[in-house]
Protein backbone atom coordinates (compact mmCIF):
# COMPACT_ATOMS: atom_id res chain seq x y z
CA UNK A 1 174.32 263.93 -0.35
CA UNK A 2 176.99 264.71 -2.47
CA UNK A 3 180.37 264.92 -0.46
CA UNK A 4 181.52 268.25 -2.31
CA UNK A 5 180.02 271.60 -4.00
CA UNK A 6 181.65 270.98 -7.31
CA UNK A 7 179.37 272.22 -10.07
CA UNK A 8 176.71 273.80 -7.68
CA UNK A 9 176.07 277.92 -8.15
CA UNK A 10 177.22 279.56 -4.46
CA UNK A 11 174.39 282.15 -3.33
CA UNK A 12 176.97 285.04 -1.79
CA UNK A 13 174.65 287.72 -1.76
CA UNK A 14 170.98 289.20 -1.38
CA UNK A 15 170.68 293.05 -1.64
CA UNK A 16 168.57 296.06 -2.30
CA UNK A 17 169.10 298.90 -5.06
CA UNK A 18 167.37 301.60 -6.09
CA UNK A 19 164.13 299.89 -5.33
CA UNK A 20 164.74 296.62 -6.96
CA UNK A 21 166.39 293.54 -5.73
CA UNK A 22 168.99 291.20 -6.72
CA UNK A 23 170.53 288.43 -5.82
CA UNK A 24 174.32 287.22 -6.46
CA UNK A 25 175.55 283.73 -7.40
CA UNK A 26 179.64 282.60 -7.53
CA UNK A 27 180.36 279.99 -10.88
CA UNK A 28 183.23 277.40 -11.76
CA UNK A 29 182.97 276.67 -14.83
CA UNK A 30 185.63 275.24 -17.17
CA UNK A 31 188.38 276.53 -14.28
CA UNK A 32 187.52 280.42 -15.00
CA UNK A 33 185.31 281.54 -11.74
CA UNK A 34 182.24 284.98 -12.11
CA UNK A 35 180.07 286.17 -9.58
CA UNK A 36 177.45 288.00 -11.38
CA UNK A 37 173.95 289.17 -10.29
CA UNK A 38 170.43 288.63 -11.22
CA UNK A 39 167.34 290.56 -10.33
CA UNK A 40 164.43 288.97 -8.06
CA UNK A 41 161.13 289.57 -6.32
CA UNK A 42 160.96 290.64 -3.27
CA UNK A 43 159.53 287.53 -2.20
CA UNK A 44 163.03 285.91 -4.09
CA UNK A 45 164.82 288.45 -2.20
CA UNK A 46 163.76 287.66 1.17
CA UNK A 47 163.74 283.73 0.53
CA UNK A 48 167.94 284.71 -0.44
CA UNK A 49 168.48 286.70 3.02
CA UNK A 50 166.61 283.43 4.46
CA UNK A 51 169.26 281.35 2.96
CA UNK A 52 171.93 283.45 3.52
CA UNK A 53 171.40 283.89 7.45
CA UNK A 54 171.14 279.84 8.16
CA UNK A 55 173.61 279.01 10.38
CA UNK A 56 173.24 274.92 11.22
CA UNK A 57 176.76 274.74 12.94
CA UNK A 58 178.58 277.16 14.94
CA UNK A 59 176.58 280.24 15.30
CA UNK A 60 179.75 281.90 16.75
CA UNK A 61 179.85 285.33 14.82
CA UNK A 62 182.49 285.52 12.39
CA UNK A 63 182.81 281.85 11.17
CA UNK A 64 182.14 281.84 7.53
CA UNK A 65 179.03 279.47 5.97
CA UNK A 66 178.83 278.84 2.00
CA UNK A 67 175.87 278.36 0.42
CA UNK A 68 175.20 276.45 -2.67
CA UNK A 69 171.96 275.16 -4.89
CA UNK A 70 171.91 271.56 -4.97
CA UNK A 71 169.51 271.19 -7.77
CA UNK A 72 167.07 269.44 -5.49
CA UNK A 73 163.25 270.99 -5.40
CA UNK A 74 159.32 270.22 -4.92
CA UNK A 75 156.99 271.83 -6.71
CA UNK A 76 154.53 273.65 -5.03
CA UNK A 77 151.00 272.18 -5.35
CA UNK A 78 149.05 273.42 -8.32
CA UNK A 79 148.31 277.43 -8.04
CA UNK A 80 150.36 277.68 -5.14
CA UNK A 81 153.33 278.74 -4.08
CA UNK A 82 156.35 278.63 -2.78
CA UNK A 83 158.32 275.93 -4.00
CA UNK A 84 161.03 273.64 -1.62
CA UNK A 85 164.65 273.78 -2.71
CA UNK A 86 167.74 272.54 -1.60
CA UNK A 87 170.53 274.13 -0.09
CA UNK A 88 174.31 272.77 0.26
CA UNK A 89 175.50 274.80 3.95
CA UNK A 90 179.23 274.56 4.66
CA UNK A 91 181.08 275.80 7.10
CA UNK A 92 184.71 274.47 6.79
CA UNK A 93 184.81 270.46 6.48
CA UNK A 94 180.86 270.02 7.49
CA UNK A 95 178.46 270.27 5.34
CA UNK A 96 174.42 269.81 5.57
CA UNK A 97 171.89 270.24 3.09
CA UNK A 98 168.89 272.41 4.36
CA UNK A 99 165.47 272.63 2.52
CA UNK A 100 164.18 276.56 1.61
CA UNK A 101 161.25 277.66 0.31
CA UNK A 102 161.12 280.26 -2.53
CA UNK A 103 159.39 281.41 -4.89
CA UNK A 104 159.12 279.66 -8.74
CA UNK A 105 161.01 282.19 -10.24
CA UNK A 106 164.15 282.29 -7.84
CA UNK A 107 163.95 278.29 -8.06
CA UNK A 108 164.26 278.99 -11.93
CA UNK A 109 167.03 281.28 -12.22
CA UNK A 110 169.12 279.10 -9.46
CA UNK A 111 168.32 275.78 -11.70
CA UNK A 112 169.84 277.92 -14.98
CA UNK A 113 172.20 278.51 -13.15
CA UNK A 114 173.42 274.89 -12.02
CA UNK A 115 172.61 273.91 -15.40
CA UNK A 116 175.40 276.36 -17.46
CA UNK A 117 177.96 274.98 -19.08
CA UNK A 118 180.21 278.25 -19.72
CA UNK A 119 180.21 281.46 -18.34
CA UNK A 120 179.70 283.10 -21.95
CA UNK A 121 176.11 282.39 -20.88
CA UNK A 122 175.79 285.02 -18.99
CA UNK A 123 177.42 287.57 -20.89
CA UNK A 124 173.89 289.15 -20.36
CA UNK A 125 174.71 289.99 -16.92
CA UNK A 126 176.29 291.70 -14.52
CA UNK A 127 179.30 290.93 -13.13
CA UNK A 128 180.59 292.05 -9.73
């Protein structure tokens, strides 16, 4: 495994609004940094909250984990889902990458993500 997080999109945040859900990602790109927010299933929604409530180290309340997409998946077998991504967890110095399952969609947004080169890609969303 890599030893940093440099290029990888952070997952910050899974949420409900208004009846539709959404999940947040954190960019670097070209030294200018956006969170901005994408909408997902609710089956990409829970497989976020999944993510985002890992805690592989200290489960002491309070101590921050990150969370970023490695790029690293399996494809479900034909007709089937989910599919098995890969998941950067830090907390502080340590770092361990975690396997998720998800749904093909989620997997695609997250692998756009990774892939951008600038953030004027995503002029097309929100930012928070």
């Amino acid at each position: 495994m890599r030893d940093n997080h440099e290029g990888y999109p952070e997952i910050v945040n899974a949420y409900e609004r208004g009846g539709q859900y959404f999940g947040a990602v954190k960019l670097e790109r070209a030294g200018e940094t956006a969170t901005v927010e994408f909408g997902v299933s609710e089956s990409g929604y829970t497989a976020l909250r999944c993510i985002l409530s890992a805690r592989p180290f200290d489960k002491m309340p309070g101590i921050p984990h990150r969370y970023f997409f490695c790029g690293s998946f399996t494809g479900a077998q034909p007709g089937t889902q989910p599919y098995t991504f890969g998941v950067r967890v830090e907390q502080g110095t340590t770092a361990k990458k975690l396997n998720f399952d998800g749904p093909k969609a989620l997997l695609a947004n997250l692998i756009w993500f990774r892939e951008l080169k600038s953030l004027d890609e995503t002029a097309g969303l929100n930012r928070l």
